[in-house]
C-alpha atoms as a PDB file:
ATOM      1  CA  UNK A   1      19.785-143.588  92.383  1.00  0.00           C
ATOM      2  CA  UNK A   2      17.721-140.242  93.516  1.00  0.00           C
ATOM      3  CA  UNK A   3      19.035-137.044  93.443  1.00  0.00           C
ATOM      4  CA  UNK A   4      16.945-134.019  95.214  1.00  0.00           C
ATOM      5  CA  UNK A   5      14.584-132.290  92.700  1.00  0.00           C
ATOM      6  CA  UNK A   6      14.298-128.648  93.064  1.00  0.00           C
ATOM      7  CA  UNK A   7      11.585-126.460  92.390  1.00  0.00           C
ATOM      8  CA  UNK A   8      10.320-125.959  88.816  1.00  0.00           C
ATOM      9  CA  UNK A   9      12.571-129.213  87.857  1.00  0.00           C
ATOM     10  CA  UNK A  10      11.729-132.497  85.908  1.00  0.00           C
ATOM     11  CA  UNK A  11      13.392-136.007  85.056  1.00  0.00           C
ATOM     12  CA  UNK A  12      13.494-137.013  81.535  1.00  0.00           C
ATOM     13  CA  UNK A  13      14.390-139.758  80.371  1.00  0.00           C
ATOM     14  CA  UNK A  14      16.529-140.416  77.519  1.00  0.00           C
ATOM     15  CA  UNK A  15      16.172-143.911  76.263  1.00  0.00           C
ATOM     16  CA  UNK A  16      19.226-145.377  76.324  1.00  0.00           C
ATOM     17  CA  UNK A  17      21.001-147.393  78.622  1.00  0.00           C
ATOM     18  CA  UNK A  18      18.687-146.611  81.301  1.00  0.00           C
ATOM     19  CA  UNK A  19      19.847-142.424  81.831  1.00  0.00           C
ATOM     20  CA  UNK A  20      17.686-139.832  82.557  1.00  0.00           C
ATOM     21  CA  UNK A  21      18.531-136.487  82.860  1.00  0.00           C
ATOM     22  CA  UNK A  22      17.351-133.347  85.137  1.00  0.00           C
ATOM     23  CA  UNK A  23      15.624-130.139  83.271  1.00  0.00           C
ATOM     24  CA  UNK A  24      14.068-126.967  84.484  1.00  0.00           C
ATOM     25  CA  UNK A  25      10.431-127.498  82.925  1.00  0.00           C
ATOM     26  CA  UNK A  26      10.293-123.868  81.224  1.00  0.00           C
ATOM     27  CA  UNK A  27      14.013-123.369  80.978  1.00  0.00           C
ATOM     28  CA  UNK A  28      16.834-124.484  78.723  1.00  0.00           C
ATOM     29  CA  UNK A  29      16.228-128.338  77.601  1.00  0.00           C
ATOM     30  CA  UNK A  30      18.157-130.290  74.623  1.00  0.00           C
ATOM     31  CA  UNK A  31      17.152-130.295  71.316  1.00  0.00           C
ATOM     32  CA  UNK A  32      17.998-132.972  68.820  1.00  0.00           C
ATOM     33  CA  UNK A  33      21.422-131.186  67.454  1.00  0.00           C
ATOM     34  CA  UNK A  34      22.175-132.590  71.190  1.00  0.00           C
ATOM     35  CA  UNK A  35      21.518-136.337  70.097  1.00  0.00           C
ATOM     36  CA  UNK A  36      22.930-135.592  66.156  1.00  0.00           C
ATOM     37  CA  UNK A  37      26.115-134.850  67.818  1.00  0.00           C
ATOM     38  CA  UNK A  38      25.990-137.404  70.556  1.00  0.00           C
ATOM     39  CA  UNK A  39      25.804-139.773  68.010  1.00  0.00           C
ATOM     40  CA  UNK A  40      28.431-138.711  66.008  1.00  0.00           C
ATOM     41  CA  UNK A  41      31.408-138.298  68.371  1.00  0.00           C
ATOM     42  CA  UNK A  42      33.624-141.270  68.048  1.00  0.00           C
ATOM     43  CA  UNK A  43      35.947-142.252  71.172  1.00  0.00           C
ATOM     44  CA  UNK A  44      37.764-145.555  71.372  1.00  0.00           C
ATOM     45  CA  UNK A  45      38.809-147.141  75.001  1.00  0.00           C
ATOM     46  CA  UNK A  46      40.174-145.292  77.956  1.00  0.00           C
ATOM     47  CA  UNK A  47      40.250-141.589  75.290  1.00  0.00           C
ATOM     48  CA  UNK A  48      40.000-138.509  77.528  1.00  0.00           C
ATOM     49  CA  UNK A  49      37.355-136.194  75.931  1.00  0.00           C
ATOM     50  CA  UNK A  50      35.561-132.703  76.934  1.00  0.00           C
ATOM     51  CA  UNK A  51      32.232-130.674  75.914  1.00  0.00           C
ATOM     52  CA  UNK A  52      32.799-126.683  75.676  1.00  0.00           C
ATOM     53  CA  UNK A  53      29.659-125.443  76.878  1.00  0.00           C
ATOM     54  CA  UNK A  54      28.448-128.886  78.257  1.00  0.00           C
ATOM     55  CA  UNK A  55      24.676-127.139  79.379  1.00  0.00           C
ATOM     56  CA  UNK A  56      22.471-129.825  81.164  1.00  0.00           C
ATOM     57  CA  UNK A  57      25.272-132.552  80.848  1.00  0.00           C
ATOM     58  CA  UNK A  58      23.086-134.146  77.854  1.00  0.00           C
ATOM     59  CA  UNK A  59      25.709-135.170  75.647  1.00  0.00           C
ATOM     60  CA  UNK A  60      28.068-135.662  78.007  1.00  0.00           C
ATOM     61  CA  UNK A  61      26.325-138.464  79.944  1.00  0.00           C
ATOM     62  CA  UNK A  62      25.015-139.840  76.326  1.00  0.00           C
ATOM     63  CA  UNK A  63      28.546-140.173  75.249  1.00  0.00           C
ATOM     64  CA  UNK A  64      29.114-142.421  78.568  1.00  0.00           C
ATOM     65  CA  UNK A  65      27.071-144.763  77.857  1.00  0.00           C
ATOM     66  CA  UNK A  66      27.543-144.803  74.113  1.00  0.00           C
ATOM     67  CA  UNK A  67      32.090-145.205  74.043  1.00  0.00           C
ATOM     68  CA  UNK A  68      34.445-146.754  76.308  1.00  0.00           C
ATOM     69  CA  UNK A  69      36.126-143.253  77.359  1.00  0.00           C
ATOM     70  CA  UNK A  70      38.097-143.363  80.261  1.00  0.00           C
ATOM     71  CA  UNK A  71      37.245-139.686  81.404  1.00  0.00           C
ATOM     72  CA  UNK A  72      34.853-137.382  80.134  1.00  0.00           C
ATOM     73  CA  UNK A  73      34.863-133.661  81.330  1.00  0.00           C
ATOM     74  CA  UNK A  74      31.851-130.932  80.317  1.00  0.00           C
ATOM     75  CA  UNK A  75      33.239-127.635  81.163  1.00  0.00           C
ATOM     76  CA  UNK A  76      29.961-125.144  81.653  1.00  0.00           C
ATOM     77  CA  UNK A  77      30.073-121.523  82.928  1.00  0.00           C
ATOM     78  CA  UNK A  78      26.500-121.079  84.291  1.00  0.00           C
ATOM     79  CA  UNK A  79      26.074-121.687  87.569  1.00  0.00           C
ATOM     80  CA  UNK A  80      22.376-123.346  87.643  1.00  0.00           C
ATOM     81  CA  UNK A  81      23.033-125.717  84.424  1.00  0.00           C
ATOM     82  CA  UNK A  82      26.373-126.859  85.801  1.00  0.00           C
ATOM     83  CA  UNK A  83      25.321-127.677  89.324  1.00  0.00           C
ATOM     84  CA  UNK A  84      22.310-129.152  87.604  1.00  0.00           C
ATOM     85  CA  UNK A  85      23.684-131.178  85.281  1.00  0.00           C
ATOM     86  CA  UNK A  86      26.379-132.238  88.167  1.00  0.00           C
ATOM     87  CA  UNK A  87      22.849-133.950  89.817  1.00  0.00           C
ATOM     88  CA  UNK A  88      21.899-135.584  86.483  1.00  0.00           C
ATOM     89  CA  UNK A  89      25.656-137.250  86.316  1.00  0.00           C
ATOM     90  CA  UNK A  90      24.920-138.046  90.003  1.00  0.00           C
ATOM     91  CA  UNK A  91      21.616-139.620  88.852  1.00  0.00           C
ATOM     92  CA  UNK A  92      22.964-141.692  86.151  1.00  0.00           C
ATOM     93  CA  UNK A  93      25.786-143.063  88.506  1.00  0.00           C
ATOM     94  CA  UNK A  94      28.435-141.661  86.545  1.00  0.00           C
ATOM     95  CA  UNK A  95      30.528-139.454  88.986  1.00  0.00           C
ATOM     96  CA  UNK A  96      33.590-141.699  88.623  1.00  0.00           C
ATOM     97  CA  UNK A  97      33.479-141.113  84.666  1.00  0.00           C
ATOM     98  CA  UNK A  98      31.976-137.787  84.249  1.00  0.00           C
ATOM     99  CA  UNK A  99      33.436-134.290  86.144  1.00  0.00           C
ATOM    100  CA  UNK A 100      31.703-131.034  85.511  1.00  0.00           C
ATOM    101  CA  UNK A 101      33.931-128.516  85.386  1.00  0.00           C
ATOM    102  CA  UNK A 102      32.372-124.668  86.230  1.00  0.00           C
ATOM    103  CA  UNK A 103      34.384-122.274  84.318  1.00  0.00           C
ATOM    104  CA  UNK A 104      34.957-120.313  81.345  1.00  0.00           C
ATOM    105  CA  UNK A 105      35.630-121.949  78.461  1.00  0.00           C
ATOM    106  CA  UNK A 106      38.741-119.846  77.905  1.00  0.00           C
ATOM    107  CA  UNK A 107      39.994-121.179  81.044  1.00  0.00           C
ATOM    108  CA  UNK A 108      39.483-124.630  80.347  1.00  0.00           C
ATOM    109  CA  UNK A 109      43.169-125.625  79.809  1.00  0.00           C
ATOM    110  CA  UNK A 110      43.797-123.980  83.314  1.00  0.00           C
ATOM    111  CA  UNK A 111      41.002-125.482  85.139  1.00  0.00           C
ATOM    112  CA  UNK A 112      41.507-129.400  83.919  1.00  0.00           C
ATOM    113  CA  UNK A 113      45.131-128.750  84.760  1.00  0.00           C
ATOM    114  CA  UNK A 114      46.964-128.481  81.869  1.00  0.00           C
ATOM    115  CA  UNK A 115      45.511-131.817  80.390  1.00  0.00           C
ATOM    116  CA  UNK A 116      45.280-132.651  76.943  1.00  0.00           C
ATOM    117  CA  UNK A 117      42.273-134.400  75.256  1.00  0.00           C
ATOM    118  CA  UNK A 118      41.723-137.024  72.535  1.00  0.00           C
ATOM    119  CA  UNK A 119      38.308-135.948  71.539  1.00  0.00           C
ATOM    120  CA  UNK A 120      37.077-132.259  72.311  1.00  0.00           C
ATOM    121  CA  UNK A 121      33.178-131.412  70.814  1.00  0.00           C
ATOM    122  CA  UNK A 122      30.971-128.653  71.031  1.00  0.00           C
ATOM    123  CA  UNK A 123      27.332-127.623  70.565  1.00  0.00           C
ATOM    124  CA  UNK A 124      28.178-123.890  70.337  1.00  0.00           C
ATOM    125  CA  UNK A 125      26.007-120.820  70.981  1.00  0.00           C
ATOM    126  CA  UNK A 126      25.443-119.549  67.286  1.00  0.00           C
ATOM    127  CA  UNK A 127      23.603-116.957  67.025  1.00  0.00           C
ATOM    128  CA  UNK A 128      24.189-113.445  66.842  1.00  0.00           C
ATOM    129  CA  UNK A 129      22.937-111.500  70.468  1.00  0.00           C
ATOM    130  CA  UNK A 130      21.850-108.113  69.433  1.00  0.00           C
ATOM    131  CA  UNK A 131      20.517-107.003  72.715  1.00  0.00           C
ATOM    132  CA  UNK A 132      21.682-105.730  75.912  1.00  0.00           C
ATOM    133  CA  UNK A 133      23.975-108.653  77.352  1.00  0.00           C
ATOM    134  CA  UNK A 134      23.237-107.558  80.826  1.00  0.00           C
ATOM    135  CA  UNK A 135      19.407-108.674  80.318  1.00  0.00           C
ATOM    136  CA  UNK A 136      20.643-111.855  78.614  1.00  0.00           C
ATOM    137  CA  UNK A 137      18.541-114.838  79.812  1.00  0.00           C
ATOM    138  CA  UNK A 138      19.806-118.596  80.786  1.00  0.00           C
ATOM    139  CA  UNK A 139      18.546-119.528  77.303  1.00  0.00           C
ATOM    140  CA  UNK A 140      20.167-116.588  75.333  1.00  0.00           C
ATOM    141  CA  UNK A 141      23.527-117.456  76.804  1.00  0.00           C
ATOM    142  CA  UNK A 142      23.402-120.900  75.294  1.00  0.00           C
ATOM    143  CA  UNK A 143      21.906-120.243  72.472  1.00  0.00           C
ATOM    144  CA  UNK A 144      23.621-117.189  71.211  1.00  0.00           C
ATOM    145  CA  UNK A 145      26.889-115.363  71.584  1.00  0.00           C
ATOM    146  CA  UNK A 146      26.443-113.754  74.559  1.00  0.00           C
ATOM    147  CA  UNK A 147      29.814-114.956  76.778  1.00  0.00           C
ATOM    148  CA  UNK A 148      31.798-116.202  73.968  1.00  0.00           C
ATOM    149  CA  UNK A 149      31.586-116.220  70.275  1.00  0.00           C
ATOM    150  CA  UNK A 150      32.277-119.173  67.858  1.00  0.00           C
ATOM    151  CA  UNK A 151      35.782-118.164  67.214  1.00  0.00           C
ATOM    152  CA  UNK A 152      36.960-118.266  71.173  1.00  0.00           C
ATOM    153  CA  UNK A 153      35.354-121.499  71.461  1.00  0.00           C
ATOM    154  CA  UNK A 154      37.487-123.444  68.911  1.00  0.00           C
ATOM    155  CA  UNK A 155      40.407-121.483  69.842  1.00  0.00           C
ATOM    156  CA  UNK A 156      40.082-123.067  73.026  1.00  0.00           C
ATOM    157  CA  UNK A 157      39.617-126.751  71.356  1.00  0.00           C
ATOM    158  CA  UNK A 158      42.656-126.334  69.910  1.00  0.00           C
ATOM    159  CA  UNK A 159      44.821-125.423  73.024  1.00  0.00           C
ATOM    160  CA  UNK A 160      43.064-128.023  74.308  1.00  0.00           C
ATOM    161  CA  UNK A 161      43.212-131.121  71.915  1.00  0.00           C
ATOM    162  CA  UNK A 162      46.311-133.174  72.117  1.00  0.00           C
ATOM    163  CA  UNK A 163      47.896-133.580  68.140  1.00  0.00           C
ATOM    164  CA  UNK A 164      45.794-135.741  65.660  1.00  0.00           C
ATOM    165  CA  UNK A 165      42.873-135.170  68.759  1.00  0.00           C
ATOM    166  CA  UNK A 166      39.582-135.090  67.359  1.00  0.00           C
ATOM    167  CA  UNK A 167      37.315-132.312  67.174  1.00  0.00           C
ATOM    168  CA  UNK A 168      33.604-132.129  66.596  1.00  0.00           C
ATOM    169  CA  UNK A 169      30.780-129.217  66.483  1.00  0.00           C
ATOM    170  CA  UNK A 170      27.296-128.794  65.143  1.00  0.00           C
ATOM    171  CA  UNK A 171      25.819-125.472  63.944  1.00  0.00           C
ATOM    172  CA  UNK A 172      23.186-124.067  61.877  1.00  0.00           C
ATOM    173  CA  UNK A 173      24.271-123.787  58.264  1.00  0.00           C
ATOM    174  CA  UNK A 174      24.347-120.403  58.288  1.00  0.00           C
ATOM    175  CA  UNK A 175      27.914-120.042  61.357  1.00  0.00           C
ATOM    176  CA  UNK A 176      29.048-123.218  58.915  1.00  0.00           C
ATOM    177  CA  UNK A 177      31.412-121.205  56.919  1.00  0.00           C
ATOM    178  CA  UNK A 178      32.159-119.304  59.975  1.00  0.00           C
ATOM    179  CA  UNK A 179      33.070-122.598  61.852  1.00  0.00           C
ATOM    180  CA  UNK A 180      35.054-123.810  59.128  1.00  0.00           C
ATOM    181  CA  UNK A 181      37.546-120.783  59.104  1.00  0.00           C
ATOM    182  CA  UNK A 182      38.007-120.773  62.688  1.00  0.00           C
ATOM    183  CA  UNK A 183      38.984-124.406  63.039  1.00  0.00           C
ATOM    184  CA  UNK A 184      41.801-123.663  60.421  1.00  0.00           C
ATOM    185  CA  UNK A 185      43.027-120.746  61.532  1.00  0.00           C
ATOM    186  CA  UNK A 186      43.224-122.133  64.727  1.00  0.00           C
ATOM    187  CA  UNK A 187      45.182-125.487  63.616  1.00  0.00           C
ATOM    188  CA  UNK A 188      41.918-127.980  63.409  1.00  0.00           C
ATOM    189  CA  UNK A 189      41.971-129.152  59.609  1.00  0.00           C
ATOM    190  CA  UNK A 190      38.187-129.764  58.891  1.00  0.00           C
ATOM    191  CA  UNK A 191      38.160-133.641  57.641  1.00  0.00           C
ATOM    192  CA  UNK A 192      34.013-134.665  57.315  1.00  0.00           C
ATOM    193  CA  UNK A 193      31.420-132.475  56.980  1.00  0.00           C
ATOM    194  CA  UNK A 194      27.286-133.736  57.368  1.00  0.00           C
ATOM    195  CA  UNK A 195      25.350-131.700  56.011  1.00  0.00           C
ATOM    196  CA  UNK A 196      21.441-132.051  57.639  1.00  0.00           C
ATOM    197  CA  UNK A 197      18.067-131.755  56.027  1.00  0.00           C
ATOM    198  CA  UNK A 198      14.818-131.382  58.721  1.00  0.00           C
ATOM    199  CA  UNK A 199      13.304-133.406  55.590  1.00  0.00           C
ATOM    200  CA  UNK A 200      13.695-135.002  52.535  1.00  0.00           C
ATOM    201  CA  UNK A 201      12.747-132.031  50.536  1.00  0.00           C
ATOM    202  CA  UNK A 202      13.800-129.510  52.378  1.00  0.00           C
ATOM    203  CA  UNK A 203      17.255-127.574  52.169  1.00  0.00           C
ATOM    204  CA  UNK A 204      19.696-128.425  54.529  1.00  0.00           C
ATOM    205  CA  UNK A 205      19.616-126.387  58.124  1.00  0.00           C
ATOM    206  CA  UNK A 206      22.034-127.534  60.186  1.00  0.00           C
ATOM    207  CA  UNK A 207      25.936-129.015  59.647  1.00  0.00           C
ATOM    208  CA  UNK A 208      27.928-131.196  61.774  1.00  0.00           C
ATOM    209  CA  UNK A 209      31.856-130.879  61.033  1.00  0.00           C
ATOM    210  CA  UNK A 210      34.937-133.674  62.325  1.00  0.00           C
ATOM    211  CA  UNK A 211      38.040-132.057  62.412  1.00  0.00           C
ATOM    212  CA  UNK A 212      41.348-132.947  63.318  1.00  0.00           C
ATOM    213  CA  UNK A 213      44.523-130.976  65.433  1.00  0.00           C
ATOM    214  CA  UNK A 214      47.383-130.309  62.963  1.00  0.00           C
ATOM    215  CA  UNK A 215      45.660-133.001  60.136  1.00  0.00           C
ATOM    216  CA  UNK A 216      46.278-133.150  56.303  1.00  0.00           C
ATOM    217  CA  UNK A 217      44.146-131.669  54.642  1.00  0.00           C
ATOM    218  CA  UNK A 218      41.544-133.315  52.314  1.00  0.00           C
ATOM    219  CA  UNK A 219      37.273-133.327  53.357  1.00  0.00           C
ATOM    220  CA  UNK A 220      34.991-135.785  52.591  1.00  0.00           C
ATOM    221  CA  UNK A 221      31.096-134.175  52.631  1.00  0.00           C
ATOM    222  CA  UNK A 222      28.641-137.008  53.323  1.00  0.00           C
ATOM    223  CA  UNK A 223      25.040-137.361  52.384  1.00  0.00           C
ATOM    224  CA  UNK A 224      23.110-135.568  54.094  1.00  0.00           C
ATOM    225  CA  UNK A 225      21.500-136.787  57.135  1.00  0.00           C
ATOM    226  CA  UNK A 226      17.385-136.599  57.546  1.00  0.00           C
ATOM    227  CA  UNK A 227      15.753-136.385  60.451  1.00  0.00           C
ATOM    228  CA  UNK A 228      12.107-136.567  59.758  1.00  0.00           C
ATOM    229  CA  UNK A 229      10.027-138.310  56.951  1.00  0.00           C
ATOM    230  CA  UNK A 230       7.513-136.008  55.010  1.00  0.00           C
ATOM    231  CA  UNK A 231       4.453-137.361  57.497  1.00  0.00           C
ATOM    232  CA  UNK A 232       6.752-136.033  60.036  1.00  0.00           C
ATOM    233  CA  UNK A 233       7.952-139.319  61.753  1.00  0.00           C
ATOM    234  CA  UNK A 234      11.681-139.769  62.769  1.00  0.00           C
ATOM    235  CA  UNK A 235      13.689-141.349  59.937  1.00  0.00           C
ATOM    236  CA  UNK A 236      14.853-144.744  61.059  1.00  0.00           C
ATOM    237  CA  UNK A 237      18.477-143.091  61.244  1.00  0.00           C
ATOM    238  CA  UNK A 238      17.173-141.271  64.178  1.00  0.00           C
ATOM    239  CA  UNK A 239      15.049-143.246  65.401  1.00  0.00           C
ATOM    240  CA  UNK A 240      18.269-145.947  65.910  1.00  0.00           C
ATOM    241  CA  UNK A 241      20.151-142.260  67.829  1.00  0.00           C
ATOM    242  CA  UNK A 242      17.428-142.195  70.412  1.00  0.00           C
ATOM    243  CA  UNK A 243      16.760-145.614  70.902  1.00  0.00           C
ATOM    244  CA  UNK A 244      13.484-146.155  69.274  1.00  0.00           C
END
């Protein structure tokens, strides 16, 4: 299918299943936390799930391909990325299963309705914004904690995840402790945590948490996944996440 391009845009393909996706060619594009998490999210048949902060739609449009979900919603407050990304689910054929949702975050509950979700996840803004937020660009707001911080975000999981629903985020080690108190105090009991090296011999950068609304507690801490080789190849791992 072809969806209008417009200026200063690009299709990439994803390799899998055929998708592609649109990005701006020097604006915000996906990085591989994007695919770590993709891969990661597990939904069984007909599960309703959402993305807080869905950006271009990445993950979103991965994840139907990759599960059986009945309904997938990415909720995304800028303008430009969620129109965008609303052509990319166009693209991809997917407007029966995927529904971008403009809005605040902490107005998802309102916007979808009321619903509740089986499977919420999130690739959060974590860093810390130290300048003005009025001069904020496209790229600071999803990158850093311009709009919303951390805390709001899986605040809003919670309110939104139906109980036992599953909840899933990635952030840089240093937000992980950060993350970890939040989904507690806000009734998601932290259940597997992966921690991820950029190589064998380096320390780990990057976590990926699975938590559960109103679970027992108890967390299991896998092995930590690699994503490069010391030649600086993808590990097979990866390579199996995008495809290759």
């Amino acid at each position: 299918m072809s969806v209008e391009l417009k200026e200063n845009e690009e299709i990439f393909d994803l390799e899998c299943a055929g998708l592609s996706i649109i990005q701006k060619k020097d604006g915000y594009a996906f990085t591989t936390d994007a695919v770590l998490l993709a891969n990661t999210v597990k939904a069984v048949k007909g599960d309703r799930i959402i993305e807080l902060g869905s950006g271009s739609g990445v993950i979103s449009i991965l994840l139907a391909a990759k599960t059986n979900a009945g309904e997938i919603y990415g909720v995304e407050i800028q303008e430009r990325l969620a129109e965008m990304s609303e052509r990319s689910v166009e693209l991809n054929a997917l407007t029966e299963k995927v529904k971008i949702v403009r809005a605040d975050i902490r107005d998802a509950r309102a916007v979808v309705g009321g619903k509740h979700f089986d499977v919420c996840y999130v690739n959060p803004p974590y860093g810390i914004y130290r300048g003005n937020k009025e001069d904020a660009s496209e790229i600071d707001i999803c990158k850093s904690e311009v709009l919303i911080t951390l805390d709001e975000i899986v605040k809003s999981a919670s309110e939104l995840l139906k109980y036992g629903g599953k909840f899933y985020a990635i952030v840089k080690s240093e937000r992980a402790v950060d993350l970890i108190c939040s989904m507690r105090a806000h009734g998601i009991e932290p259940k597997v945590i992966t921690p991820v090296q950029p190589t064998p011999y380096k320390d780990v950068d990057t976590v990926i948490a699975e938590g559960r609304r109103n679970g027992h507690r108890g967390v299991k801490i896998l092995k930590p996944l690699v994503i490069c080789n010391e030649d600086g190849s993808y590990t097979d791992r990866v390579k199996e996440m995008y495809g290759k």
